[in-house]
PDB file of N, CA and C in Angstrom:
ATOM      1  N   UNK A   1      18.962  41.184  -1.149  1.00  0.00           N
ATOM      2  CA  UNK A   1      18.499  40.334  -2.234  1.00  0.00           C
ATOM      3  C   UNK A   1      19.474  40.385  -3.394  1.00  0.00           C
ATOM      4  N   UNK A   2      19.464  39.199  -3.787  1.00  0.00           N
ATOM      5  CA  UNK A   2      20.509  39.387  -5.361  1.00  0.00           C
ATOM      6  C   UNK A   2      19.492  40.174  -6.478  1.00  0.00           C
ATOM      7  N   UNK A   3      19.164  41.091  -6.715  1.00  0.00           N
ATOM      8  CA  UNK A   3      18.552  41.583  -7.997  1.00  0.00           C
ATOM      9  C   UNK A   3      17.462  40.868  -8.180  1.00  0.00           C
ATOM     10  N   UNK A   4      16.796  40.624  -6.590  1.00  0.00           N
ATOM     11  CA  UNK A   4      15.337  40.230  -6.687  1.00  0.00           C
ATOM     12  C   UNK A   4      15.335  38.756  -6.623  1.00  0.00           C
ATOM     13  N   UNK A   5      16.135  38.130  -6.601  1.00  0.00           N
ATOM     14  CA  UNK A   5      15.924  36.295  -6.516  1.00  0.00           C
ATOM     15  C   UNK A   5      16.106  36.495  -4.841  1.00  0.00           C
ATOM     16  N   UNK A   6      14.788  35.550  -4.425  1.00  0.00           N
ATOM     17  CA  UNK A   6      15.144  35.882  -3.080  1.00  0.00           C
ATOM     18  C   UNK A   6      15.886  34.201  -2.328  1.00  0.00           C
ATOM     19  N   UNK A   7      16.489  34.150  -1.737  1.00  0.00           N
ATOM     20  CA  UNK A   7      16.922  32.901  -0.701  1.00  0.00           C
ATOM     21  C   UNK A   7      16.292  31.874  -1.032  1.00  0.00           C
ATOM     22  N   UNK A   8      15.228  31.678  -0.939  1.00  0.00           N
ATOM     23  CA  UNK A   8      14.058  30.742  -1.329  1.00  0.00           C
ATOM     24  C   UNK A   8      14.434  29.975  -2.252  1.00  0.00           C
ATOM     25  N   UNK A   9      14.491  30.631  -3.577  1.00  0.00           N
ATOM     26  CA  UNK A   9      14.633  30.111  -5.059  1.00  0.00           C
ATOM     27  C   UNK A   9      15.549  29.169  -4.803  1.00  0.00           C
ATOM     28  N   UNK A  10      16.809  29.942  -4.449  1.00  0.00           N
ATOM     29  CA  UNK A  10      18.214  28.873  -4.437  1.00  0.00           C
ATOM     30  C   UNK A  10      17.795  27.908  -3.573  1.00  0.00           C
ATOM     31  N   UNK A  11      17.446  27.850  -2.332  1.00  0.00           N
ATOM     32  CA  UNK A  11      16.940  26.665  -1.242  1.00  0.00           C
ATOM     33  C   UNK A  11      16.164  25.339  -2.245  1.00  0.00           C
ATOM     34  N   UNK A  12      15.159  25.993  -3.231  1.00  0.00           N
ATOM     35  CA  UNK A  12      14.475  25.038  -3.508  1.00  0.00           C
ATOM     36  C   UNK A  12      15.513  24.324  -4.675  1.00  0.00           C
ATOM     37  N   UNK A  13      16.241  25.278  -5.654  1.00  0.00           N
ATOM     38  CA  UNK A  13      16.966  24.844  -6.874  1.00  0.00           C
ATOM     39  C   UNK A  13      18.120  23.736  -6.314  1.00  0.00           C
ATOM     40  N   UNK A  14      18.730  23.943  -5.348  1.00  0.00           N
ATOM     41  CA  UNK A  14      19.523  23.494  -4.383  1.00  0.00           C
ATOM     42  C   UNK A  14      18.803  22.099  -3.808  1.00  0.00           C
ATOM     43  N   UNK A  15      17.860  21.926  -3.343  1.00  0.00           N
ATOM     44  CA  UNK A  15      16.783  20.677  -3.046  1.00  0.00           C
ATOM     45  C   UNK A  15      16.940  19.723  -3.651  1.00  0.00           C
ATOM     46  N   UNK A  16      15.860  20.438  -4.882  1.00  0.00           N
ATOM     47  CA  UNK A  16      15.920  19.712  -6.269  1.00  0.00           C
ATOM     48  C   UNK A  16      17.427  18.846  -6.343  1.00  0.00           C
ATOM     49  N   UNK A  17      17.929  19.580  -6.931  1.00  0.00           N
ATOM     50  CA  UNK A  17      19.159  19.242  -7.595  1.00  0.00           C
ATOM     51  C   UNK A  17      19.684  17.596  -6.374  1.00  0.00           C
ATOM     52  N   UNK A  18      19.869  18.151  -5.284  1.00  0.00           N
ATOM     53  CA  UNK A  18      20.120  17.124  -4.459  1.00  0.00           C
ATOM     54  C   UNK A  18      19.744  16.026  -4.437  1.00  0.00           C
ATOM     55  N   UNK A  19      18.129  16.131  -4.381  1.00  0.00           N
ATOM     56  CA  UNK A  19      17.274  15.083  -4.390  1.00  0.00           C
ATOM     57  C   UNK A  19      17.680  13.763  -5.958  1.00  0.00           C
ATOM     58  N   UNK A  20      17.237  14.909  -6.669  1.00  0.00           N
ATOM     59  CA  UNK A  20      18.010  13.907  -8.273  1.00  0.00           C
ATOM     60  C   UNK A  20      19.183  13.207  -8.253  1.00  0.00           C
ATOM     61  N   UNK A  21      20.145  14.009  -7.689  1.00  0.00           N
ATOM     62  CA  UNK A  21      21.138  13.787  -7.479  1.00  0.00           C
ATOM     63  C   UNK A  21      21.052  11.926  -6.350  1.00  0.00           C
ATOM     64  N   UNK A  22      20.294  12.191  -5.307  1.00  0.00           N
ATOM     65  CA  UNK A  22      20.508  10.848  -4.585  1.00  0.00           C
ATOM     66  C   UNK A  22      19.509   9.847  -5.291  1.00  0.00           C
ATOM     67  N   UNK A  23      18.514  10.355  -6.246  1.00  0.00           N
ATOM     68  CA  UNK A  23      17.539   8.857  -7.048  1.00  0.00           C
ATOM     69  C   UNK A  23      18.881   8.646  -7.646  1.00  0.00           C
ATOM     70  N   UNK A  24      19.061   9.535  -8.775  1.00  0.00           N
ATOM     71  CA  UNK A  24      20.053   9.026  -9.595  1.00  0.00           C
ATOM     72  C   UNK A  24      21.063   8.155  -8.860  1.00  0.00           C
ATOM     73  N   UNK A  25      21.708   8.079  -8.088  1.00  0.00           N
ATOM     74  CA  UNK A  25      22.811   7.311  -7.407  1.00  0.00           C
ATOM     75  C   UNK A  25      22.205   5.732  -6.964  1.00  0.00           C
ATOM     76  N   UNK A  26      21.132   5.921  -6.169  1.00  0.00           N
ATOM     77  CA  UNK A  26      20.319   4.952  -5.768  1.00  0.00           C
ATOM     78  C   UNK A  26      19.557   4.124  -6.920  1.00  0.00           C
ATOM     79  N   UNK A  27      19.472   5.004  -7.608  1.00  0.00           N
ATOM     80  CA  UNK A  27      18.540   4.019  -8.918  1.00  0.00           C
ATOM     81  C   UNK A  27      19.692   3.622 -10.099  1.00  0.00           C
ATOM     82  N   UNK A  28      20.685   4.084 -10.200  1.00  0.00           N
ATOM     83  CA  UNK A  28      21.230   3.393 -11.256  1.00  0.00           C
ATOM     84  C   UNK A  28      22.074   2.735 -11.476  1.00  0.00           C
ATOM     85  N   UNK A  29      22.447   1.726 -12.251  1.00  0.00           N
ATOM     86  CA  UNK A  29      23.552   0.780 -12.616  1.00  0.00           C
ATOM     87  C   UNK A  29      24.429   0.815 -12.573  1.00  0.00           C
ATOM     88  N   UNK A  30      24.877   1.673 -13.335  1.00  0.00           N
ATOM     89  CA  UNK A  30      26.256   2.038 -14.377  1.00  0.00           C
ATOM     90  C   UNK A  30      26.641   2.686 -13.672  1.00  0.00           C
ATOM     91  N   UNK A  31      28.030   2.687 -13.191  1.00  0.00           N
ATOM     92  CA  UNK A  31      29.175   3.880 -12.550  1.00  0.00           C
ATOM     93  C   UNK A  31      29.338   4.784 -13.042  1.00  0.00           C
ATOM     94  N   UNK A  32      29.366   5.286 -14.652  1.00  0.00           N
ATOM     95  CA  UNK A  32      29.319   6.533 -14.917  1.00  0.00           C
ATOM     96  C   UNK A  32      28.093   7.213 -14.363  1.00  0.00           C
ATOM     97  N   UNK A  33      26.920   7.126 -14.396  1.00  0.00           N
ATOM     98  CA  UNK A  33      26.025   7.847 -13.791  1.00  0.00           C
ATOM     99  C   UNK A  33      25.887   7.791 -12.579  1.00  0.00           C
ATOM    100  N   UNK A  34      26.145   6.918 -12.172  1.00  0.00           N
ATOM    101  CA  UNK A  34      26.411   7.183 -10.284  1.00  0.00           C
ATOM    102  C   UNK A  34      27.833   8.114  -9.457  1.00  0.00           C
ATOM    103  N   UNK A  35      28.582   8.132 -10.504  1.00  0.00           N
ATOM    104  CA  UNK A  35      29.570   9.627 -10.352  1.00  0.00           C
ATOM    105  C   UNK A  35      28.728  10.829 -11.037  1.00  0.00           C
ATOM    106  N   UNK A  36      27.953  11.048 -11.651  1.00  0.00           N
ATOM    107  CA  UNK A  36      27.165  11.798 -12.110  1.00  0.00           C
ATOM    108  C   UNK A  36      26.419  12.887 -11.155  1.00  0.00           C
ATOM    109  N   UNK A  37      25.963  11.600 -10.542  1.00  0.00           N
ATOM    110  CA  UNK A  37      25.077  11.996  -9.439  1.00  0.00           C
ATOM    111  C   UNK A  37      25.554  12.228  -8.215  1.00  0.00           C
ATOM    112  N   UNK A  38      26.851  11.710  -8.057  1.00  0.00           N
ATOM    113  CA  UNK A  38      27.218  12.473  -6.652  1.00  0.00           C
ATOM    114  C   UNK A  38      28.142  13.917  -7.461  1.00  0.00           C
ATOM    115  N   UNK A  39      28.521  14.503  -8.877  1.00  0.00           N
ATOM    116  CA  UNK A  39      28.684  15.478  -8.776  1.00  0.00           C
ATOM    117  C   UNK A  39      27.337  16.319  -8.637  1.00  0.00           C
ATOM    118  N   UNK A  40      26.156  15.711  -8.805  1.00  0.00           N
ATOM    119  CA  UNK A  40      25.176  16.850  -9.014  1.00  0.00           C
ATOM    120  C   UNK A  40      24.731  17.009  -7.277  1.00  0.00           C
ATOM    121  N   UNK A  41      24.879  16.259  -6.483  1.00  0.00           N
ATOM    122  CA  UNK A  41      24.541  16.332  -5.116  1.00  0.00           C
ATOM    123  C   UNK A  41      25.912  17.630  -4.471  1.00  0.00           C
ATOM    124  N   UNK A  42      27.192  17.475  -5.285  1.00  0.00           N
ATOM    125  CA  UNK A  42      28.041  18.093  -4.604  1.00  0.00           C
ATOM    126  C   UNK A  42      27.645  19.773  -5.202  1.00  0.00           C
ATOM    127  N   UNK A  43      27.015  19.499  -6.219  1.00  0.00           N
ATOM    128  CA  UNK A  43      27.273  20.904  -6.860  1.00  0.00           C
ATOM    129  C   UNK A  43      25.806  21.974  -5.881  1.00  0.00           C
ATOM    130  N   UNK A  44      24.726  21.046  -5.769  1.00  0.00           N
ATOM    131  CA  UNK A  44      23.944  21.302  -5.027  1.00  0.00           C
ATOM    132  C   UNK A  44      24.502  22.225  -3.704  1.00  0.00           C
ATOM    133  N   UNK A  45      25.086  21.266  -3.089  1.00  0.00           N
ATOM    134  CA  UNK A  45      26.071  21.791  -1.403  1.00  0.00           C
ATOM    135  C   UNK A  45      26.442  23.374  -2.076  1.00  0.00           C
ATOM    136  N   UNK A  46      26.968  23.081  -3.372  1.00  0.00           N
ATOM    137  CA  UNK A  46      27.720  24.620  -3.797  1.00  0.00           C
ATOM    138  C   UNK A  46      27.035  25.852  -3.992  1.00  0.00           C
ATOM    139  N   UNK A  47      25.703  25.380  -4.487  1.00  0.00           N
ATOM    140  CA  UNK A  47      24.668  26.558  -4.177  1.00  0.00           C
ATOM    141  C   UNK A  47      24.335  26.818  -2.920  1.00  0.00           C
ATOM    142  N   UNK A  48      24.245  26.313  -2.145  1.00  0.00           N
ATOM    143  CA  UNK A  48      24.035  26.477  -0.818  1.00  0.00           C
ATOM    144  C   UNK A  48      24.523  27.286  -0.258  1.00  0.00           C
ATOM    145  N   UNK A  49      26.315  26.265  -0.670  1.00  0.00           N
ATOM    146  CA  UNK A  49      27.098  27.749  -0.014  1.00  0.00           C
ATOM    147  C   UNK A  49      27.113  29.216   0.036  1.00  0.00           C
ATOM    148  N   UNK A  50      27.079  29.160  -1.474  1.00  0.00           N
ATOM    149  CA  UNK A  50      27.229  30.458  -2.375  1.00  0.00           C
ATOM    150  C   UNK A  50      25.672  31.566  -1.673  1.00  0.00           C
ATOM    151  N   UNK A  51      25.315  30.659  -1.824  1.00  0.00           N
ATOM    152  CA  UNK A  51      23.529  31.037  -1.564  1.00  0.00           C
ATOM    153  C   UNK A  51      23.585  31.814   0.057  1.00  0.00           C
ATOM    154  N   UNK A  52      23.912  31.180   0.576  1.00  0.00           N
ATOM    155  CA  UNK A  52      23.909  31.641   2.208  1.00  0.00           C
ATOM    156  C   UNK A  52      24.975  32.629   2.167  1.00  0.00           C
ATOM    157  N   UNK A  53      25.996  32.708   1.945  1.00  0.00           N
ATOM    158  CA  UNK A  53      26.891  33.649   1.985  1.00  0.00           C
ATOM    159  C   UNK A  53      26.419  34.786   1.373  1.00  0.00           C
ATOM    160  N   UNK A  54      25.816  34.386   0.402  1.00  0.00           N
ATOM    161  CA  UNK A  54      25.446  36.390  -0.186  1.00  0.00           C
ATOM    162  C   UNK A  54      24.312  36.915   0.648  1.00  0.00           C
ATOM    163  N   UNK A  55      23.594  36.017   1.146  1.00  0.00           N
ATOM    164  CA  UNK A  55      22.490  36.803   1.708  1.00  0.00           C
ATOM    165  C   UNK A  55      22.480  36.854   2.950  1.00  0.00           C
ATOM    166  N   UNK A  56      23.535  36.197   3.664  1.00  0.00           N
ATOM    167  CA  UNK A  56      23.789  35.885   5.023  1.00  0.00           C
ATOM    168  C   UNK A  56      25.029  37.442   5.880  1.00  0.00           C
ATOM    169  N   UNK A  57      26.198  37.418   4.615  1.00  0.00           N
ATOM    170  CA  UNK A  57      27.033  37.421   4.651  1.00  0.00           C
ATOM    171  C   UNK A  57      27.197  38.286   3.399  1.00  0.00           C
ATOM    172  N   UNK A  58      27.282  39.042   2.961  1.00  0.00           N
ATOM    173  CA  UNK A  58      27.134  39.865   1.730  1.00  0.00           C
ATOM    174  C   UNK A  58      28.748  40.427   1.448  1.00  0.00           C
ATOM    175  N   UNK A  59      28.862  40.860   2.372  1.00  0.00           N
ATOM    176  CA  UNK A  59      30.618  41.517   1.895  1.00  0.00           C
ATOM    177  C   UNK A  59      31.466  40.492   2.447  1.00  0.00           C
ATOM    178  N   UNK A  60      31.579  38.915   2.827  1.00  0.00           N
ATOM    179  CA  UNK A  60      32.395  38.355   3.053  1.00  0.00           C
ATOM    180  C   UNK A  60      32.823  37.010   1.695  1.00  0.00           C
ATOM    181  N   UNK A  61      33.431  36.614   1.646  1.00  0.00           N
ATOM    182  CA  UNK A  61      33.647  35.615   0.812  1.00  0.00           C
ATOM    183  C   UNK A  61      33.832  34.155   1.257  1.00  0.00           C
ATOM    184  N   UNK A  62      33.442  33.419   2.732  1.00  0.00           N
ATOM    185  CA  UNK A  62      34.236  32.237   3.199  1.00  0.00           C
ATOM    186  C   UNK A  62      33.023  31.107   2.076  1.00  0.00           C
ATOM    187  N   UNK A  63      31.732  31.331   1.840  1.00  0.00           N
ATOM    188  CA  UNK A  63      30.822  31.157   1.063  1.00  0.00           C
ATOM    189  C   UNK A  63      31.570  30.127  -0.120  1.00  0.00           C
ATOM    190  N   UNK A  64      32.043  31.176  -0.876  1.00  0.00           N
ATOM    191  CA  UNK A  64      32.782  31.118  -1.796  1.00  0.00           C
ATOM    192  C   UNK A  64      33.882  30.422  -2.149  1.00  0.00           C
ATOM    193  N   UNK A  65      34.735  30.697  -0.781  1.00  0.00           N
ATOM    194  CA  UNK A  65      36.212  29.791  -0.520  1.00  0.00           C
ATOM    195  C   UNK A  65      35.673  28.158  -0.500  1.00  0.00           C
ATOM    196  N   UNK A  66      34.733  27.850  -0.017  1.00  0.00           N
ATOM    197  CA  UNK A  66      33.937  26.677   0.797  1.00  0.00           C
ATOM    198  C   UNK A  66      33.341  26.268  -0.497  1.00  0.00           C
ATOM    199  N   UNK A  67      33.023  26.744  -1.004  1.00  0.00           N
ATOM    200  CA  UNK A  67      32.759  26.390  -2.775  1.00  0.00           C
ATOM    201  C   UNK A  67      33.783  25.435  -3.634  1.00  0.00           C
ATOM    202  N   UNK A  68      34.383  26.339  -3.608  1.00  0.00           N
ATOM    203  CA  UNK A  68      35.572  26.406  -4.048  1.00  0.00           C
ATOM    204  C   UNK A  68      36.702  25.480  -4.065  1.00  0.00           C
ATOM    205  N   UNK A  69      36.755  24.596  -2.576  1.00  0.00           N
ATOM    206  CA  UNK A  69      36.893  23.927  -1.907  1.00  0.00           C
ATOM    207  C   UNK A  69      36.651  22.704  -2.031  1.00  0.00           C
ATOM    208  N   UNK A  70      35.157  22.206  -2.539  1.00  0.00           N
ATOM    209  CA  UNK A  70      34.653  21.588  -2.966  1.00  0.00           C
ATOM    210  C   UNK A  70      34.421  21.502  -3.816  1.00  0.00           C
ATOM    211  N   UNK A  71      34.685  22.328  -4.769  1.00  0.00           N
ATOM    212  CA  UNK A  71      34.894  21.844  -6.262  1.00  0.00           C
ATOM    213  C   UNK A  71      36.169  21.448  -6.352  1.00  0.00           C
ATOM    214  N   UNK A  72      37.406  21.325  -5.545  1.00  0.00           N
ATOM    215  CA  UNK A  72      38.375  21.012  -5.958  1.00  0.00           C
ATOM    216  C   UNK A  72      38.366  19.525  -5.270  1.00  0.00           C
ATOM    217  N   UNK A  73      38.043  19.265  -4.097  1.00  0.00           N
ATOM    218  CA  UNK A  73      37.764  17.964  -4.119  1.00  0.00           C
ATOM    219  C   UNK A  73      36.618  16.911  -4.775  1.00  0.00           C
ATOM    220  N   UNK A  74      35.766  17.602  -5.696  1.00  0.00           N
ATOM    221  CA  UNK A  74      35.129  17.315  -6.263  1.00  0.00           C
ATOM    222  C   UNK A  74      36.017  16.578  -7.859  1.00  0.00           C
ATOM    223  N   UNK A  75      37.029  17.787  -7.849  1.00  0.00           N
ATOM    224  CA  UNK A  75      37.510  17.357  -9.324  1.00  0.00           C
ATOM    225  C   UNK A  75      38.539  16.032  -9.028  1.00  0.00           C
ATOM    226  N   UNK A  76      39.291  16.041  -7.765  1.00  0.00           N
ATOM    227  CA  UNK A  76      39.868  14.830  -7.337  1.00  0.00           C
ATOM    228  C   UNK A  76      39.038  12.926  -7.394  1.00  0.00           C
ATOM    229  N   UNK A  77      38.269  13.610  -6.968  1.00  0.00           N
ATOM    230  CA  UNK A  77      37.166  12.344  -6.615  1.00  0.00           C
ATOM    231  C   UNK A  77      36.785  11.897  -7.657  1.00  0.00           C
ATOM    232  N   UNK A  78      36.676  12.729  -8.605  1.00  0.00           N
ATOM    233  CA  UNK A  78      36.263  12.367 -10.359  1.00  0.00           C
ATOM    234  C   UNK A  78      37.408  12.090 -10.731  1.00  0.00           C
ATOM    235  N   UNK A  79      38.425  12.297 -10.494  1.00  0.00           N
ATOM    236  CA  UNK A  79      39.727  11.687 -11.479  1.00  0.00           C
ATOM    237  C   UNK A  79      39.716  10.065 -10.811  1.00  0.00           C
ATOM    238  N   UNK A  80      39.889  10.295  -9.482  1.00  0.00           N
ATOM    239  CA  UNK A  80      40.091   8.888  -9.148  1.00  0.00           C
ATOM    240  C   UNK A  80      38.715   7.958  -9.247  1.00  0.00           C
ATOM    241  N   UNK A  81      37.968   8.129  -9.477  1.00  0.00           N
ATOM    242  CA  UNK A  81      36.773   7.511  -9.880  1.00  0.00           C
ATOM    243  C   UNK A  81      36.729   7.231 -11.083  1.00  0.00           C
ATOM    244  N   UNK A  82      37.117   7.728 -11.911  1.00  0.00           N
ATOM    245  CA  UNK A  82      37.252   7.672 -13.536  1.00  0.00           C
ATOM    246  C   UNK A  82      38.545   6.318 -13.540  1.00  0.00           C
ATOM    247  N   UNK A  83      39.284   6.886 -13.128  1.00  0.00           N
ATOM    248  CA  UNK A  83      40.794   5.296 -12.714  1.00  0.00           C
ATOM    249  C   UNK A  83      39.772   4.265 -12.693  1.00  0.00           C
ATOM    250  N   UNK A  84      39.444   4.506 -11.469  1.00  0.00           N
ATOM    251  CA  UNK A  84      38.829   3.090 -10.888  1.00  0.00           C
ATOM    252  C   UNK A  84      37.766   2.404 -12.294  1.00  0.00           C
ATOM    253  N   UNK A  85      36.953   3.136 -12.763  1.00  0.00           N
ATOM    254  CA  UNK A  85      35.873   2.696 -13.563  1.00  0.00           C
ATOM    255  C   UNK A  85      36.996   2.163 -14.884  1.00  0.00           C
ATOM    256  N   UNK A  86      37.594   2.672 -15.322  1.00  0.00           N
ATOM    257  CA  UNK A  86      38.884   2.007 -16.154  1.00  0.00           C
ATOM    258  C   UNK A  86      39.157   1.147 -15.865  1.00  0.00           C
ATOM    259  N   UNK A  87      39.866   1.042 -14.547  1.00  0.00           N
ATOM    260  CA  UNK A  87      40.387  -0.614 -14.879  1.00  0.00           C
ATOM    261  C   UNK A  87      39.440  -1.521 -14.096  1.00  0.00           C
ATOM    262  N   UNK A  88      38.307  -1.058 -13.884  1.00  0.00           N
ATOM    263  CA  UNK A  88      37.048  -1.875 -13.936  1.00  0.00           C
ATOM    264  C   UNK A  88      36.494  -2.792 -15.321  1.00  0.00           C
ATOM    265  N   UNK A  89      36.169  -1.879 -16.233  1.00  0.00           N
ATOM    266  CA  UNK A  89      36.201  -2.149 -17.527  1.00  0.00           C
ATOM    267  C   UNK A  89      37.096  -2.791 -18.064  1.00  0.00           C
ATOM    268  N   UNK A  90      38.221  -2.481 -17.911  1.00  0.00           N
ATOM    269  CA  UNK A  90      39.412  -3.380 -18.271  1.00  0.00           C
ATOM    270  C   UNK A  90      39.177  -4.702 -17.942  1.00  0.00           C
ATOM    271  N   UNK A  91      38.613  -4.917 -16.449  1.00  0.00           N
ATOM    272  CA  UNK A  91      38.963  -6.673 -16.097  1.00  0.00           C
ATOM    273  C   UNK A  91      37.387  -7.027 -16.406  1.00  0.00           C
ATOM    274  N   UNK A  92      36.352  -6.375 -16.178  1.00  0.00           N
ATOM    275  CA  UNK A  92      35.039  -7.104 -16.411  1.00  0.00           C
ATOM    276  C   UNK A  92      34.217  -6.906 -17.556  1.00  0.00           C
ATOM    277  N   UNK A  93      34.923  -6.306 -18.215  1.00  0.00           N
ATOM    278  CA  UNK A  93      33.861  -5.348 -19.769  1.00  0.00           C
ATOM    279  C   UNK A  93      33.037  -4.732 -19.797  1.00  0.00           C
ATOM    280  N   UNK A  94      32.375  -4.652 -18.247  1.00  0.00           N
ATOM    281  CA  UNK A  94      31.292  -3.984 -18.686  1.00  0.00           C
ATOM    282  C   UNK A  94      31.208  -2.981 -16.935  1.00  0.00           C
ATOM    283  N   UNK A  95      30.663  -1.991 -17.329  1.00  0.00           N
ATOM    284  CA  UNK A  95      30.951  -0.834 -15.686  1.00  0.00           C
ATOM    285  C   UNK A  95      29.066  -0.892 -15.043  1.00  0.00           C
ATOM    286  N   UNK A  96      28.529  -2.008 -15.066  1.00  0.00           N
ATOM    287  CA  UNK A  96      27.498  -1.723 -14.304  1.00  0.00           C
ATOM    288  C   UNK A  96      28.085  -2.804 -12.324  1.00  0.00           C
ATOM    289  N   UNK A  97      27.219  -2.168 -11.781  1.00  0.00           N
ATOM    290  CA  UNK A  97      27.355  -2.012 -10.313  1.00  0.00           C
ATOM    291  C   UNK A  97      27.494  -3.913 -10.133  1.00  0.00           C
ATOM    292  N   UNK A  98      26.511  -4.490 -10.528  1.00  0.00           N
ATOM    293  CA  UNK A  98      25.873  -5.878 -10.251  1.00  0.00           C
ATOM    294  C   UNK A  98      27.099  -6.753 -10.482  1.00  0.00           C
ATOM    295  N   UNK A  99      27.558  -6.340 -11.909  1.00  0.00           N
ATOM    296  CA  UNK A  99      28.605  -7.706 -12.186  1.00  0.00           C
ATOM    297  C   UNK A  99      30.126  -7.170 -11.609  1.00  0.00           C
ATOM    298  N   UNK A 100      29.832  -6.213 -11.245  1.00  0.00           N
ATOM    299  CA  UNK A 100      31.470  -5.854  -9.668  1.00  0.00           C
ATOM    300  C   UNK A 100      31.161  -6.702  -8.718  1.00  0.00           C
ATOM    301  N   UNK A 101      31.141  -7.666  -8.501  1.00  0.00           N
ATOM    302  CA  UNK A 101      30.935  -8.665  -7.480  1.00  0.00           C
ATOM    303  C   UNK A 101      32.631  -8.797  -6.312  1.00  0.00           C
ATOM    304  N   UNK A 102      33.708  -8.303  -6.637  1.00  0.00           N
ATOM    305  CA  UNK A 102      34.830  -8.430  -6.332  1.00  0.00           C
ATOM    306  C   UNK A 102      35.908  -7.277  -6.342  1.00  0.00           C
ATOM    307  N   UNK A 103      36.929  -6.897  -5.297  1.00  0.00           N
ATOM    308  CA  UNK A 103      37.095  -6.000  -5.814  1.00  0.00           C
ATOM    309  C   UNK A 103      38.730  -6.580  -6.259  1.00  0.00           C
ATOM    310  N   UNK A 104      39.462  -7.497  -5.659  1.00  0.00           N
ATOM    311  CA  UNK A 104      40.392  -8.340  -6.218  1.00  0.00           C
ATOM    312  C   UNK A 104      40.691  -8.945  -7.539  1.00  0.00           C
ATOM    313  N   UNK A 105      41.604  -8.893  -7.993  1.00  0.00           N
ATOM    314  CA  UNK A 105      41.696  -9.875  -9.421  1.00  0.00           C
ATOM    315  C   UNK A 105      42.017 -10.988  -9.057  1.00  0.00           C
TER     316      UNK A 105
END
């Protein structure tokens, strides 16, 4: 056990988080919050990892690496997503989903 939080907790905090994570994506407009929400779905995966590895796996670290991992393609995916929503804005003024009708100029 980590100092008494047992597996469970993280499973459910980990859920949660996911779940929000896919309304939010599914329910909203605007591209900034729909990158929002797939970091909060990715960060989710990261408890998971982390989560199973300590209690699975206690003196190993691949948990961690695999984390790790994904936070770095996490931070990629947000840079180039952030581009994209730029010169989105740039050609249409405004970053909701509906009036992207095109992805050509």
């Amino acid at each position: 056990m980590l100092h008494g939080i047992r597996l469970e907790y993280f499973l459910i905090l980990a859920t949660l988080m996911f779940f929000v994570g896919v309304y939010g994506f599914l329910t909203r407009k605007n591209l900034i919050t729909m990158l929002m929400s797939i970091e909060l779905i990715l960060n989710a995966v990261n408890i998971n990892f982390v989560a199973f590895n300590k209690f699975l796996f206690p003196d190993k670290l691949e948990g961690h690496f695999f984390a790790l991992i994904v936070i770095a393609v996490a931070a990629a995916e947000a840079a180039v997503a952030i581009a994209i929503i730029i010169n989105i804005y740039r050609h249409f003024s405004n970053i909701n989903v509906e009036n992207v009708d095109e992805m050509k100029y």
